[in-house]
C-alpha atoms as a PDB file:
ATOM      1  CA  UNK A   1     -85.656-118.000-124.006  1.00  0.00           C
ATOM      2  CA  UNK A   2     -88.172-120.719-124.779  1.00  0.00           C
ATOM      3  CA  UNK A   3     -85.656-122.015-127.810  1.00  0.00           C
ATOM      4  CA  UNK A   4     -83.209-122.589-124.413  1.00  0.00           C
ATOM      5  CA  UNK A   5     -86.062-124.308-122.769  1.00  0.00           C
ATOM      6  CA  UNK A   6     -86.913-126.741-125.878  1.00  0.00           C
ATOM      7  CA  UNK A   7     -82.901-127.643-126.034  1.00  0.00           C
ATOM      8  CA  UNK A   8     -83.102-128.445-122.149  1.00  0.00           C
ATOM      9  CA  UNK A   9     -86.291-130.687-122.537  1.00  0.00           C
ATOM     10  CA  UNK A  10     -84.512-132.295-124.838  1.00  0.00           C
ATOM     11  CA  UNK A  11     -81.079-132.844-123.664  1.00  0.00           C
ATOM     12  CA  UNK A  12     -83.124-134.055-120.415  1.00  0.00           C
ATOM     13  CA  UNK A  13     -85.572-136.402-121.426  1.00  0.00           C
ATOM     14  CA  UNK A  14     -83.723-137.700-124.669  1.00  0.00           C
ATOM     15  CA  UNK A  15     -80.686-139.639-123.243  1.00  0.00           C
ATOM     16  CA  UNK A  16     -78.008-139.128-126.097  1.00  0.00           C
ATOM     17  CA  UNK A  17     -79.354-136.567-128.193  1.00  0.00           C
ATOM     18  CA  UNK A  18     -77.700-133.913-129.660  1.00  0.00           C
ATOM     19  CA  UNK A  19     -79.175-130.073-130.265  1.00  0.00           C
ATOM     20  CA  UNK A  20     -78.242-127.723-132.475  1.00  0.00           C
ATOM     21  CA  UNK A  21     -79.368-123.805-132.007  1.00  0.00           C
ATOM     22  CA  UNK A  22     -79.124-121.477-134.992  1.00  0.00           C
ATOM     23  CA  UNK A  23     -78.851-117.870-133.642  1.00  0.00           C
ATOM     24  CA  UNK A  24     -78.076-114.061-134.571  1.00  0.00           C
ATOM     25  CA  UNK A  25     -78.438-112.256-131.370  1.00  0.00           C
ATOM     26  CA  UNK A  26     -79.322-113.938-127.671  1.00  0.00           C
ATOM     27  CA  UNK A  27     -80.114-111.561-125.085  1.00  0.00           C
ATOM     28  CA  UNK A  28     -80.900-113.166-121.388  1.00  0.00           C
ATOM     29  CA  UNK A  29     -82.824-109.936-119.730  1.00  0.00           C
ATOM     30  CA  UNK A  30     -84.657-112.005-116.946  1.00  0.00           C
ATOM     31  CA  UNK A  31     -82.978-113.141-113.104  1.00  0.00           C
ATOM     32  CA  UNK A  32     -81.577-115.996-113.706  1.00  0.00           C
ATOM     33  CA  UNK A  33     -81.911-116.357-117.631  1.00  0.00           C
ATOM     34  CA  UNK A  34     -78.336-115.975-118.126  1.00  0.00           C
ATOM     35  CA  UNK A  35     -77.087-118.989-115.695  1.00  0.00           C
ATOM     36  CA  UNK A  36     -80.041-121.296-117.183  1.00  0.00           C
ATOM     37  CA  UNK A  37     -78.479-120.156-120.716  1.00  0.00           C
ATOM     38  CA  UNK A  38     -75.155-121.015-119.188  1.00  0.00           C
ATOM     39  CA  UNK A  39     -76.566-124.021-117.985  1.00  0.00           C
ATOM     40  CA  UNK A  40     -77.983-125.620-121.808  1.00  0.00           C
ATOM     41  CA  UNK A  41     -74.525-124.937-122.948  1.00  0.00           C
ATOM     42  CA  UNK A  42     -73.196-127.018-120.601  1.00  0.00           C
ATOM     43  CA  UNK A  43     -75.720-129.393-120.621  1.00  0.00           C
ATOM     44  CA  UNK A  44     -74.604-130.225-124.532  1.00  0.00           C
ATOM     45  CA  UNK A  45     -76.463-127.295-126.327  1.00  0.00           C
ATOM     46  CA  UNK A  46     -74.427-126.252-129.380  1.00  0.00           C
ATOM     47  CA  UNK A  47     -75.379-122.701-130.155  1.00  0.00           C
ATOM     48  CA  UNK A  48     -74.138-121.367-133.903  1.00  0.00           C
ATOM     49  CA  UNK A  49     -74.466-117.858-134.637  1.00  0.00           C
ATOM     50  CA  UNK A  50     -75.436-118.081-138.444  1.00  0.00           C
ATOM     51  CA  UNK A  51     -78.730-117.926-140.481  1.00  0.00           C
ATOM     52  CA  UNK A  52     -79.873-120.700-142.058  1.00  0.00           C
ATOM     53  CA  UNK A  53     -80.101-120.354-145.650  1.00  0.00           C
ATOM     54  CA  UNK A  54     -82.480-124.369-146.350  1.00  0.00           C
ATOM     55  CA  UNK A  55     -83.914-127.067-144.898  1.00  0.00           C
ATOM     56  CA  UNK A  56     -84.576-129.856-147.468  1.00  0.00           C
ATOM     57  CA  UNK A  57     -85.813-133.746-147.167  1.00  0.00           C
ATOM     58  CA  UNK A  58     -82.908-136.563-147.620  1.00  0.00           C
ATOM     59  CA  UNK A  59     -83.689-139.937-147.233  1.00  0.00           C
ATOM     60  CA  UNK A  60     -85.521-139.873-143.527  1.00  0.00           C
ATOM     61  CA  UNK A  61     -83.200-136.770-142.357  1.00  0.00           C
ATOM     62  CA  UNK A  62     -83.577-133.094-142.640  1.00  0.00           C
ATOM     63  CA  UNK A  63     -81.173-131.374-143.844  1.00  0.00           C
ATOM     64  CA  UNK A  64     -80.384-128.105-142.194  1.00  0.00           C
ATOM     65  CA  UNK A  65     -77.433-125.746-144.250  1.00  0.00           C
ATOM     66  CA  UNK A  66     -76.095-122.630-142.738  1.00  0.00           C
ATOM     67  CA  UNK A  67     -73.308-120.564-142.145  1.00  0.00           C
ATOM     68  CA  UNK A  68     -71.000-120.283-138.675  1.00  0.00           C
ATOM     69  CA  UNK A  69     -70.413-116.517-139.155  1.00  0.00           C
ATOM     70  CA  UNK A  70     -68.129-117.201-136.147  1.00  0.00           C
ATOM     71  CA  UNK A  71     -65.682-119.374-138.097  1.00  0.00           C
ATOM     72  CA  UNK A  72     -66.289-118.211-141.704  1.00  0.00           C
ATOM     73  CA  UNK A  73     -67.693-121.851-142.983  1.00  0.00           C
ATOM     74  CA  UNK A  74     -70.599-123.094-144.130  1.00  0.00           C
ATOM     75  CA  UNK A  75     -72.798-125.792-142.150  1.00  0.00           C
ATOM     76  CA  UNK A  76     -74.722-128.482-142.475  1.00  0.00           C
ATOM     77  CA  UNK A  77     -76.804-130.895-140.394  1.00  0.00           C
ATOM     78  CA  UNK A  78     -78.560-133.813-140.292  1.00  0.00           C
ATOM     79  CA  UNK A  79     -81.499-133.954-138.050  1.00  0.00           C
ATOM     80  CA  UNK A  80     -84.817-135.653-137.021  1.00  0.00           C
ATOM     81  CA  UNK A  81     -86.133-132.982-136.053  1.00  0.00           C
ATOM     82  CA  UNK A  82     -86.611-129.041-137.071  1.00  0.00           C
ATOM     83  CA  UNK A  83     -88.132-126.569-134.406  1.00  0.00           C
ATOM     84  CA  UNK A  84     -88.419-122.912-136.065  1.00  0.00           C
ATOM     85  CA  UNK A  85     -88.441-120.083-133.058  1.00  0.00           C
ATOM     86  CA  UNK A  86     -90.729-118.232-134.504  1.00  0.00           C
ATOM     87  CA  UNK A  87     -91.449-114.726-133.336  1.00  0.00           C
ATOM     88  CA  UNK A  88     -94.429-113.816-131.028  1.00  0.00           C
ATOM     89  CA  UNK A  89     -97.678-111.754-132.598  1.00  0.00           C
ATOM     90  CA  UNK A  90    -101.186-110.580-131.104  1.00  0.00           C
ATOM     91  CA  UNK A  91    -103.878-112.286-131.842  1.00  0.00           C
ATOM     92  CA  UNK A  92    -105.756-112.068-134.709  1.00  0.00           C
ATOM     93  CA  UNK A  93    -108.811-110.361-133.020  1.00  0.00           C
ATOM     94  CA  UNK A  94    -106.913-107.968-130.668  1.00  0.00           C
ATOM     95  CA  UNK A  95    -107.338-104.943-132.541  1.00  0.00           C
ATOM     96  CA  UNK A  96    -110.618-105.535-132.638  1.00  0.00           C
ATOM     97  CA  UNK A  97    -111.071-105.793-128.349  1.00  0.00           C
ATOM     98  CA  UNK A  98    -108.917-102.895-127.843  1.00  0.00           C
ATOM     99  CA  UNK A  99    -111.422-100.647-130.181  1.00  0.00           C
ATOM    100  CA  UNK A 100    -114.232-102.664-128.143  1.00  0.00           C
ATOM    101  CA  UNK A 101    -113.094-101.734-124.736  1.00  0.00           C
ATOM    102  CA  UNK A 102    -111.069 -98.323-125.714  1.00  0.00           C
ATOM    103  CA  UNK A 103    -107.750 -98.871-125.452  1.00  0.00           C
ATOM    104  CA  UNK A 104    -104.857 -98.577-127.337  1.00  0.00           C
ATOM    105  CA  UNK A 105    -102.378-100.512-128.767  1.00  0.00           C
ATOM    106  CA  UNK A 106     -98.221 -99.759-129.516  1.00  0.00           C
ATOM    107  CA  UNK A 107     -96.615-100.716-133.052  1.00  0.00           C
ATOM    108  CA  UNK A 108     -96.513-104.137-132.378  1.00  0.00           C
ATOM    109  CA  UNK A 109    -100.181-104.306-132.027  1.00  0.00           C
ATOM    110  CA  UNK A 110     -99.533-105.363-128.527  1.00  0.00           C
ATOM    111  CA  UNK A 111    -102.560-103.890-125.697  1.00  0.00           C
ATOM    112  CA  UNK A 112    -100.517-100.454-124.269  1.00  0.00           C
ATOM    113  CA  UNK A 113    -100.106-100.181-120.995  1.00  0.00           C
ATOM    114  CA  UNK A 114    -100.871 -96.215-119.092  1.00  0.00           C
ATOM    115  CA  UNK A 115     -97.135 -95.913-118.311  1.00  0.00           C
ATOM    116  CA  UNK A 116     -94.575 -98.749-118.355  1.00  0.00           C
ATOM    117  CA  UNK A 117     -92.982 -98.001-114.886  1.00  0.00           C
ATOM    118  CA  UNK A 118     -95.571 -95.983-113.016  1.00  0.00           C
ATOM    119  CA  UNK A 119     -98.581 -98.051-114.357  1.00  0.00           C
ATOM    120  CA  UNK A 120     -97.185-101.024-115.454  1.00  0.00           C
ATOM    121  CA  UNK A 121    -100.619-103.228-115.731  1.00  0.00           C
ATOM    122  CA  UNK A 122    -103.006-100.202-116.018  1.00  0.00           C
ATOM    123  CA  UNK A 123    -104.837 -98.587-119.227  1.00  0.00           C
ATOM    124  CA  UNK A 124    -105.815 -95.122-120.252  1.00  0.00           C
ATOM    125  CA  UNK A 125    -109.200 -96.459-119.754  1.00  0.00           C
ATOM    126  CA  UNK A 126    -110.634 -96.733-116.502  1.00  0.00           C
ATOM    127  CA  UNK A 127    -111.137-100.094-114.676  1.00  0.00           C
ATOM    128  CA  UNK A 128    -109.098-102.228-117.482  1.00  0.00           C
ATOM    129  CA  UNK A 129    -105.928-103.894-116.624  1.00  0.00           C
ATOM    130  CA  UNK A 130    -103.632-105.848-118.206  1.00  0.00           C
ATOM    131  CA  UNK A 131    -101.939-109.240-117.281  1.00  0.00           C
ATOM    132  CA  UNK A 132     -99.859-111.636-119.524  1.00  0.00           C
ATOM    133  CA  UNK A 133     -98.940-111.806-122.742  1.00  0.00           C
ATOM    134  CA  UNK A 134    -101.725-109.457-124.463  1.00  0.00           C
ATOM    135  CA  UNK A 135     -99.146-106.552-123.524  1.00  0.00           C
ATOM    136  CA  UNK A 136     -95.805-108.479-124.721  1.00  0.00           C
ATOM    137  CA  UNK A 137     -93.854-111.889-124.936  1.00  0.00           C
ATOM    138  CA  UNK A 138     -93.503-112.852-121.238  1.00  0.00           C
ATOM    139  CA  UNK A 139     -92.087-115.306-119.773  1.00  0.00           C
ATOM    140  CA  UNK A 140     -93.920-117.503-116.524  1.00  0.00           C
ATOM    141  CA  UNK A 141     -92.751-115.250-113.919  1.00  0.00           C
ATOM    142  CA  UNK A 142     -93.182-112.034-115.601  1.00  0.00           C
ATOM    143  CA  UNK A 143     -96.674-113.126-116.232  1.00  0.00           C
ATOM    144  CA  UNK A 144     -97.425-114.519-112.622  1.00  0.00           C
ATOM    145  CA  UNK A 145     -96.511-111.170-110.894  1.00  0.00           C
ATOM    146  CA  UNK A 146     -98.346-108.781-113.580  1.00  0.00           C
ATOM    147  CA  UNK A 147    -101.235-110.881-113.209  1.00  0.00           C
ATOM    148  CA  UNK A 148    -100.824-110.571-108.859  1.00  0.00           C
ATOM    149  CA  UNK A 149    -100.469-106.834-109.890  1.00  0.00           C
ATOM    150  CA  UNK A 150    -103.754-106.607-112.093  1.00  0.00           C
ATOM    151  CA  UNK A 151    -105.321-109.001-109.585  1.00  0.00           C
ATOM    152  CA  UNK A 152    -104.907-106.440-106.526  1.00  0.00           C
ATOM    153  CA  UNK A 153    -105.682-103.797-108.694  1.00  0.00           C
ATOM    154  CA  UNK A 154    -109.264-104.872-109.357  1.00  0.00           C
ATOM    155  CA  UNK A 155    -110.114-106.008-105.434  1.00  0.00           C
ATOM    156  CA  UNK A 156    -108.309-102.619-104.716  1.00  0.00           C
ATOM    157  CA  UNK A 157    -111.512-101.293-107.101  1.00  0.00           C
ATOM    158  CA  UNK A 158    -114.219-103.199-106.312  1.00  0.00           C
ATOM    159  CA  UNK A 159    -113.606-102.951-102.471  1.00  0.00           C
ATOM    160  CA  UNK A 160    -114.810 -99.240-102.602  1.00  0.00           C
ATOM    161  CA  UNK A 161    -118.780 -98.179-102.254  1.00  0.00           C
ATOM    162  CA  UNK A 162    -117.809 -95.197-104.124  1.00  0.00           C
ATOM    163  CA  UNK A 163    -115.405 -94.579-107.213  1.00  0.00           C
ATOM    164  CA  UNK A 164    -113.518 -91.142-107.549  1.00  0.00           C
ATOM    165  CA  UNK A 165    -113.289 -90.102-111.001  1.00  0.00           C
ATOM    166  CA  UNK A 166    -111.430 -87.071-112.176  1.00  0.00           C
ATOM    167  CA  UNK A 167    -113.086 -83.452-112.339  1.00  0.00           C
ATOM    168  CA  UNK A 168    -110.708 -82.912-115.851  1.00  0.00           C
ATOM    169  CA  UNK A 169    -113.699 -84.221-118.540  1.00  0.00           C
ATOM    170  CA  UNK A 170    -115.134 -82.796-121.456  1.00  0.00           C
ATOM    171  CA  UNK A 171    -118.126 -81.210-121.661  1.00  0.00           C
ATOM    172  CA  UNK A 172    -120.447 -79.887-124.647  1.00  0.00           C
ATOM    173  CA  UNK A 173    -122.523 -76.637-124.925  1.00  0.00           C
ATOM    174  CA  UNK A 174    -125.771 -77.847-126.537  1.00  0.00           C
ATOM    175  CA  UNK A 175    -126.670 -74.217-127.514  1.00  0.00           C
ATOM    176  CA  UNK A 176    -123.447 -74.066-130.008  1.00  0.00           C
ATOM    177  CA  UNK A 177    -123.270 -77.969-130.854  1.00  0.00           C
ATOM    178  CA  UNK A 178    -124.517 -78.971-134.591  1.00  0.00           C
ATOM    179  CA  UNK A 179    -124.664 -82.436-134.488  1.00  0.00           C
ATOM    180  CA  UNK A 180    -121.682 -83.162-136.648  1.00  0.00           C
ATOM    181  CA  UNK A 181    -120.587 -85.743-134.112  1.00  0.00           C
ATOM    182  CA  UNK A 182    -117.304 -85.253-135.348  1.00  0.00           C
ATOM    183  CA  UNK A 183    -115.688 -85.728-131.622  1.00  0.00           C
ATOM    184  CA  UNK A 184    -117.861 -88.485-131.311  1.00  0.00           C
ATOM    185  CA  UNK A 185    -115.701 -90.181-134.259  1.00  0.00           C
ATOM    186  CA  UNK A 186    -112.665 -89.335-132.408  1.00  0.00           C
ATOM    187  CA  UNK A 187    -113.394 -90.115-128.724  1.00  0.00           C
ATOM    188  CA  UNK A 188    -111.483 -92.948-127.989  1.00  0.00           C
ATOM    189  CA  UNK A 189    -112.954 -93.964-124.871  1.00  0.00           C
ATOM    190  CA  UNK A 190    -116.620 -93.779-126.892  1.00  0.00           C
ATOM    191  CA  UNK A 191    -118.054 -91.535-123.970  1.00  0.00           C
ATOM    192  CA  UNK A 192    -119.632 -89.278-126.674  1.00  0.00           C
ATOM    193  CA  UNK A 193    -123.321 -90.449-127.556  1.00  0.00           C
ATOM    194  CA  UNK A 194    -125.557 -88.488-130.059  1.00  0.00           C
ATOM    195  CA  UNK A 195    -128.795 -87.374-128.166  1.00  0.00           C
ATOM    196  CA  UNK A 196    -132.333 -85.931-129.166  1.00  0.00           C
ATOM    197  CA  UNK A 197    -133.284 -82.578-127.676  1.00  0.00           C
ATOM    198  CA  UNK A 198    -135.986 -80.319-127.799  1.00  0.00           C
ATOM    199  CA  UNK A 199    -135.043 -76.799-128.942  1.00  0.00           C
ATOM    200  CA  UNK A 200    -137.918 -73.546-127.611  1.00  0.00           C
ATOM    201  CA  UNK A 201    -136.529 -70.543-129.094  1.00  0.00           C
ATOM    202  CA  UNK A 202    -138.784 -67.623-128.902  1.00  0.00           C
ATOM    203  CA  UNK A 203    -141.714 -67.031-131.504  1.00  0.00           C
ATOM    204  CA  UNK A 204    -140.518 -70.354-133.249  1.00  0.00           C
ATOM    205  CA  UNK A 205    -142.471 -73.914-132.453  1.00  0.00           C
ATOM    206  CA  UNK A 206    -140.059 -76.367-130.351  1.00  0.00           C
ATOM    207  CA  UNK A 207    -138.105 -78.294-133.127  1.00  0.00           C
ATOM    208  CA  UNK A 208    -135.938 -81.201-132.614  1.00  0.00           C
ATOM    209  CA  UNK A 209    -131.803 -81.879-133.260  1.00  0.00           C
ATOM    210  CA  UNK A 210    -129.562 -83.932-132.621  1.00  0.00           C
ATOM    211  CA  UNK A 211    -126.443 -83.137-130.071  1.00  0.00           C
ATOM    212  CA  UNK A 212    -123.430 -85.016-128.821  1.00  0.00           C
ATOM    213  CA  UNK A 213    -123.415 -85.610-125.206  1.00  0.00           C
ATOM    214  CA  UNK A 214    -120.502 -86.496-122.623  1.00  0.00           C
ATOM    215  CA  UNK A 215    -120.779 -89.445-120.491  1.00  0.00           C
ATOM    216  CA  UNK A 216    -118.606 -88.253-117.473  1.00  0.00           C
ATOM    217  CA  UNK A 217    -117.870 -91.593-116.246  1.00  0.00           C
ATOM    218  CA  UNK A 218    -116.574 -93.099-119.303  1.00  0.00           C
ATOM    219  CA  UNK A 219    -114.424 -89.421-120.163  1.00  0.00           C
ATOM    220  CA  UNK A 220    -110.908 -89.630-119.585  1.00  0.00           C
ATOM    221  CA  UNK A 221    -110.266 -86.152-119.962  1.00  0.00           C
ATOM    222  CA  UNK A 222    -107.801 -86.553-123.471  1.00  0.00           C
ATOM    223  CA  UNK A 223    -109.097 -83.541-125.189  1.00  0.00           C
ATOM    224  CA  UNK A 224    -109.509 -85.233-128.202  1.00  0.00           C
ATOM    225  CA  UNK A 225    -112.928 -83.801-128.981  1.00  0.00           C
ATOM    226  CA  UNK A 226    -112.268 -80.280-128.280  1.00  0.00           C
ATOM    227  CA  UNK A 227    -109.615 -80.411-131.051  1.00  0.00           C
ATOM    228  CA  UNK A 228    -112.220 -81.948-133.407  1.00  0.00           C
ATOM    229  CA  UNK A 229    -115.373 -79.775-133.152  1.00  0.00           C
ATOM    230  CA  UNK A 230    -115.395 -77.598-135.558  1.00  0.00           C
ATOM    231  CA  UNK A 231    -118.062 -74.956-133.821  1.00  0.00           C
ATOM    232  CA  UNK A 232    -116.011 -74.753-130.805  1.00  0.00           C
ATOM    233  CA  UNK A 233    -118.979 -76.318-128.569  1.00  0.00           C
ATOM    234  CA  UNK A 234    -116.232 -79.011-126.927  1.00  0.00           C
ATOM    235  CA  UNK A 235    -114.737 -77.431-123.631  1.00  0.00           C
ATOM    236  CA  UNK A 236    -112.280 -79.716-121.041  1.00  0.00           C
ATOM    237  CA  UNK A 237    -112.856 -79.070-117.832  1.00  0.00           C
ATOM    238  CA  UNK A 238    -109.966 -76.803-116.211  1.00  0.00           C
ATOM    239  CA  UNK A 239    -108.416 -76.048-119.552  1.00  0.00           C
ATOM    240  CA  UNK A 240    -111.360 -74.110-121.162  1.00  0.00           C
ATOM    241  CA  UNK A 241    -110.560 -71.454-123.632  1.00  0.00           C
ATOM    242  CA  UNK A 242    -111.562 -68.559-121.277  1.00  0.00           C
ATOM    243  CA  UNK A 243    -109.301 -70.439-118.325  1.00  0.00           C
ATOM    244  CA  UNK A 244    -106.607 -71.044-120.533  1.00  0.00           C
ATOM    245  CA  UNK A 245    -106.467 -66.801-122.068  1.00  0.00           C
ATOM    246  CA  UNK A 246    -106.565 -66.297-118.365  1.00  0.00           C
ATOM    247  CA  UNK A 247    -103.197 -67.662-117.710  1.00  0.00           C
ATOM    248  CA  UNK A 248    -101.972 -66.255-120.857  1.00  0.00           C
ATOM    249  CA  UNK A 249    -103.274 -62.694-119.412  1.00  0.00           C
ATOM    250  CA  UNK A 250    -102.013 -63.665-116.158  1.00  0.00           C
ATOM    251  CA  UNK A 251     -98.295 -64.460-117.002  1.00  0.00           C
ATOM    252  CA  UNK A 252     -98.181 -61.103-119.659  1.00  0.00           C
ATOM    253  CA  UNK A 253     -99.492 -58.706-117.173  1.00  0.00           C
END
């Protein structure tokens, strides 16, 4: 869409000049992209569906040579100017924020939204919205309302004295943990911290160990850890093993 924009500027504020748009595929998905694509054409845009194969110095033109796959015939241009429509990628530090802050990201390294129709600006991780382009290529509009969305979002949050979190969060029996801190490694809302306790068993002086702890308000309730500790100390709230053998009981009775 912005290649359609650069060929408008210039038709507009270039009297006389003359644009040429190499293509594959165009796809117009936003209201009102397909009339303003409409519209460039008109305006003088000539659009070739080809690739171009080189772009090479003569003289004080560039040379652009492609292909019209349309017409079966090779191609070649003269221009001042070359614009390459290069593709859009994160930023080079964005994997590194969304381990910082816990969230995740899709295959694109792109933030990832909590559900892209129900929870469009939304994480898995508790007061962190998205707006703009960290989730995507977006366009001004697109980006305008997401960032209303996230916007209301946050007064929605910050509006309350109190903040409900879920009951479904992971909790650790310190009498079976063994420090391996292997669900720490695996939390990936980092609401596991290693703590120092003091162990009195009977007839034995109080010795210290380490144990992983839950910080509720930070838990998300993924189950992550209770997959990952090997000595079974990691329990989910409402979907303990006992609960769970209950409903198997339950439904075979």
């Amino acid at each position: 869409m912005y290649t359609a924009k650069h060929a408008h500027q210039v038709l507009e504020k270039i009297p006389g000049a003359q644009v040429y748009v190499f293509y594959i595929d165009v796809r117009t998905f936003g209201k009102g992209y397909e009339e303003f694509y409409r519209r460039v054409q008109d305006e003088g845009a000539v659009y070739i569906r080809g690739r171009v194969s080189k772009v090479y110095q003569d003289g004080t033109k560039l040379i652009v040579r492609g292909a019209d796959t349309l017409l079966g015939e090779p191609v070649e241009i003269a221009a001042d100017m070359v614009v390459l429509a290069t593709g859009v990628v994160p930023s080079a530090g964005a994997q590194d924020v969304a381990r910082m802050i816990g969230i995740t990201v899709d295959k694109d390294g792109f933030f990832q939204e909590a559900h892209p129709k129900l929870r469009p600006v939304e994480t898995h991780t508790g007061g962190v919205f998205l707006a703009g382009a960290c989730q995507g290529p977006k366009d001004i509009p697109d980006t305008v309302s997401q960032a209303s969305g996230a916007g209301g979002k946050v007064c929605a949050l910050l509006l309350k004295e109190e903040l409900e979190t879920s009951p479904m969060v992971a909790r650790v029996n310190e009498a079976l943990c063994t420090g391996c801190l292997a669900c720490r490694e695996v939390c990936p809302y980092r609401a596991i911290q290693a703590v120092t306790i003091t162990e009195r068993l009977p007839g034995q002086p109080p010795r210290e160990r380490v144990v992983a702890r839950v910080t509720e308000g930070l838990c998300q309730g993924c189950g992550s850890c209770t997959v990952a500790c090997r000595a079974g100390a990691v329990d989910l709230r409402g979907f303990t093993n006992e609960q769970l053998l209950a409903e198997v009981d339950a439904l075979c009775l």
